[in-house]
N, C-alpha and C. Protein backbone atom coordinates (compact mmCIF):
# COMPACT_ATOMS: atom_id res chain seq x y z
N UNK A 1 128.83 52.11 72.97
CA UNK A 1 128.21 51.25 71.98
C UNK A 1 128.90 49.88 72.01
N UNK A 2 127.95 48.80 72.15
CA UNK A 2 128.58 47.38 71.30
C UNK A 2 129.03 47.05 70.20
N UNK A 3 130.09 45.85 70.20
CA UNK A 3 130.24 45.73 68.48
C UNK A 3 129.31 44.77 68.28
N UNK A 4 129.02 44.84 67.12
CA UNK A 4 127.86 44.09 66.26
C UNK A 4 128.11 42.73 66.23
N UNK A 5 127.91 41.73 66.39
CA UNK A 5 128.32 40.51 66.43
C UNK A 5 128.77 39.75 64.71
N UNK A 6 127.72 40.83 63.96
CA UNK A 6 127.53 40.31 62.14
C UNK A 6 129.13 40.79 61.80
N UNK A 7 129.62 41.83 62.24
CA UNK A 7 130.95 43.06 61.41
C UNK A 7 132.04 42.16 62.48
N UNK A 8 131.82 41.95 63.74
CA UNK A 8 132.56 41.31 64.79
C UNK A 8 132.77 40.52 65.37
N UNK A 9 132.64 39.33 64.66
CA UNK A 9 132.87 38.24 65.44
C UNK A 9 134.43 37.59 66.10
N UNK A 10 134.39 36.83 66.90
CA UNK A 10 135.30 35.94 67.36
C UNK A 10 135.67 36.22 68.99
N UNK A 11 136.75 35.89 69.42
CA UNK A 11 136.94 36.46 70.53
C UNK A 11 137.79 37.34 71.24
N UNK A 12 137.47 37.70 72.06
CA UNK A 12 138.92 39.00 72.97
C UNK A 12 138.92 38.64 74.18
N UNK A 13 139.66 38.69 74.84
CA UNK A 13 140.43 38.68 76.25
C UNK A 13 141.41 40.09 76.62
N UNK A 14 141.22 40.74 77.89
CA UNK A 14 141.94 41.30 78.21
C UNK A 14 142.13 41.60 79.82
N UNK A 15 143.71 41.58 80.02
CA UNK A 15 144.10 41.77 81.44
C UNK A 15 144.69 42.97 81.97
N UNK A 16 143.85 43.71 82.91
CA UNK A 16 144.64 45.08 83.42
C UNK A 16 144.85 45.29 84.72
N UNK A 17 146.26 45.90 84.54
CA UNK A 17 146.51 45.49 85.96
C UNK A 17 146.92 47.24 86.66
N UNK A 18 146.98 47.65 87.69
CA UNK A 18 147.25 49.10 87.82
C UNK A 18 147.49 49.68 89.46
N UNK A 19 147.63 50.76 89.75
CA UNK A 19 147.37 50.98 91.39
C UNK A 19 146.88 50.67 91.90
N UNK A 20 147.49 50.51 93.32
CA UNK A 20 146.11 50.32 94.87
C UNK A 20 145.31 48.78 94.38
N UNK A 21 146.34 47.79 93.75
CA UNK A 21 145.86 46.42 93.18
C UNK A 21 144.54 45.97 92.79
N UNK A 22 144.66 47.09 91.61
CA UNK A 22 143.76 47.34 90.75
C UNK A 22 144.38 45.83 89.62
N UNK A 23 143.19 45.10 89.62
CA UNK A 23 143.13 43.89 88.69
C UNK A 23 141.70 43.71 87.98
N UNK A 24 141.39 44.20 86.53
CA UNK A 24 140.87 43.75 85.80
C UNK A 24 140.84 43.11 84.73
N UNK A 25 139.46 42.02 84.41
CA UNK A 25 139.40 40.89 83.24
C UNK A 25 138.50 41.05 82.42
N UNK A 26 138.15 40.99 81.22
CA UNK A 26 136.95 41.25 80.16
C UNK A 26 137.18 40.35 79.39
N UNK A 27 136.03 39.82 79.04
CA UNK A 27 136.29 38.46 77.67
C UNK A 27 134.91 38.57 76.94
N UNK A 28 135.25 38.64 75.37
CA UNK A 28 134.07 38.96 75.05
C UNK A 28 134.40 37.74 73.91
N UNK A 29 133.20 37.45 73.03
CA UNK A 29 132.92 36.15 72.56
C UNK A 29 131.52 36.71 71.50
N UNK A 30 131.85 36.76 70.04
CA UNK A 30 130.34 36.49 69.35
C UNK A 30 130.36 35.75 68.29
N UNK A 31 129.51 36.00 67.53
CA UNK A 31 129.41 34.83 66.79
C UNK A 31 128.06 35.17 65.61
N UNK A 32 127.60 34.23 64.72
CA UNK A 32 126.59 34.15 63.76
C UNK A 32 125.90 32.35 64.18
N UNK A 33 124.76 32.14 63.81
CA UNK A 33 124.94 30.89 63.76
C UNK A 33 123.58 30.38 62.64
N UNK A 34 123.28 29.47 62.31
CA UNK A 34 122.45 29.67 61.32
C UNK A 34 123.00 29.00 59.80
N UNK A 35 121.85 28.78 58.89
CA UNK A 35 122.36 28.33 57.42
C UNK A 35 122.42 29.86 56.75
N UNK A 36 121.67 30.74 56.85
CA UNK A 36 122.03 32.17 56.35
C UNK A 36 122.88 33.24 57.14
N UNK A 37 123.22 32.65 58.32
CA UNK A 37 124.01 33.99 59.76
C UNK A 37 122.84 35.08 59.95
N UNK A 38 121.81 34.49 60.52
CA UNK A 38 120.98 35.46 60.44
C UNK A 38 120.61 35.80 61.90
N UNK A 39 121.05 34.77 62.57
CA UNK A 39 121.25 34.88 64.34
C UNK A 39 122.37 35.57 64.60
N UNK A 40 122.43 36.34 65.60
CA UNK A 40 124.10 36.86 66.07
C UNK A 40 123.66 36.80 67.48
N UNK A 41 125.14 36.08 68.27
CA UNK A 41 125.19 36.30 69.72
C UNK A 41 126.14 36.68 70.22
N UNK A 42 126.04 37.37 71.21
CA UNK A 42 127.51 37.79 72.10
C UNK A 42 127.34 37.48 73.60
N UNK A 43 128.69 37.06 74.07
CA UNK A 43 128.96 36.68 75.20
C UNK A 43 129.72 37.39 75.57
N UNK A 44 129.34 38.52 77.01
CA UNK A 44 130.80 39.41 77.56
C UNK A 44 130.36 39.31 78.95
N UNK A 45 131.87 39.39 79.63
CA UNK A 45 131.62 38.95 80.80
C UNK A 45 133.18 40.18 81.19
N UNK A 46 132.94 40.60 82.37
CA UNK A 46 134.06 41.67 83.29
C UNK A 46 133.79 41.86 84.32
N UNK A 47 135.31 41.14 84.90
CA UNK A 47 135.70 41.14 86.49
C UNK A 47 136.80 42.27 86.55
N UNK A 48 136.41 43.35 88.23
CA UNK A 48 137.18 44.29 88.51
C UNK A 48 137.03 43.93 89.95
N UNK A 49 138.21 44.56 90.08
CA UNK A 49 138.91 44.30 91.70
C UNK A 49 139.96 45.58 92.01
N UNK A 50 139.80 45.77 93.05
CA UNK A 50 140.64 47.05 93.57
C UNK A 50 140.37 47.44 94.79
N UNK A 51 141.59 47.82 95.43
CA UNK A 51 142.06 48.01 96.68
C UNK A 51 142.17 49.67 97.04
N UNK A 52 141.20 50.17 98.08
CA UNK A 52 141.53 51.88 98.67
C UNK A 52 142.40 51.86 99.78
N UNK A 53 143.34 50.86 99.82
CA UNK A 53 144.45 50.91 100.59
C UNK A 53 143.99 50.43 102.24
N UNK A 54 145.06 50.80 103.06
CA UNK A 54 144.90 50.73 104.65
C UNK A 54 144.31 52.08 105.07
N UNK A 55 143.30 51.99 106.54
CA UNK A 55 142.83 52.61 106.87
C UNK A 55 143.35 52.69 108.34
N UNK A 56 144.07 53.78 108.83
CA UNK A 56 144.47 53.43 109.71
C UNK A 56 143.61 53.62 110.82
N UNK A 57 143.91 52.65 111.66
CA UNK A 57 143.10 52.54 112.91
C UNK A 57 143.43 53.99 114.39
N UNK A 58 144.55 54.39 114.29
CA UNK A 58 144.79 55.48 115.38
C UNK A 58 145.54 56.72 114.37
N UNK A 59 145.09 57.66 114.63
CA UNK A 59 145.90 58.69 114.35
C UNK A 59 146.58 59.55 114.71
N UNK A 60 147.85 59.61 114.94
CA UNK A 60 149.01 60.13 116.20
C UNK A 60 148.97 61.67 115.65
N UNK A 61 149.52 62.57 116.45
CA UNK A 61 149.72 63.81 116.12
C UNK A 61 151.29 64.04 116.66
């Protein structure tokens, strides 16, 4: 589920970082706008990145 933009507004940022250069970003952004707040918008946006390592090219026995 989303948060509601009316109960939730403002903004978040977050950075995670983890194995096998695992780097993720999320930024979320809402708001009301209006003479009564009767509009609500949200802005979310998430970047992921991650690495399954080296693959090796020969396999010795």
């Amino acid at each position: 589920m989303t948060k509601d933009p009316f109960e939730h507004p403002g903004t978040a940022f977050s950075l995670a970082l983890g194995e096998r250069d695992y780097k993720g970003i999320e930024f979320r952004h809402a708001g009301v706008i209006g003479k009564e707040n009767r509009v609500g918008y949200k802005l979310n946006a998430q970047v992921i990145d991650a690495s399954e390592g080296e693959i090796p090219t020969c396999i010795q026995s």
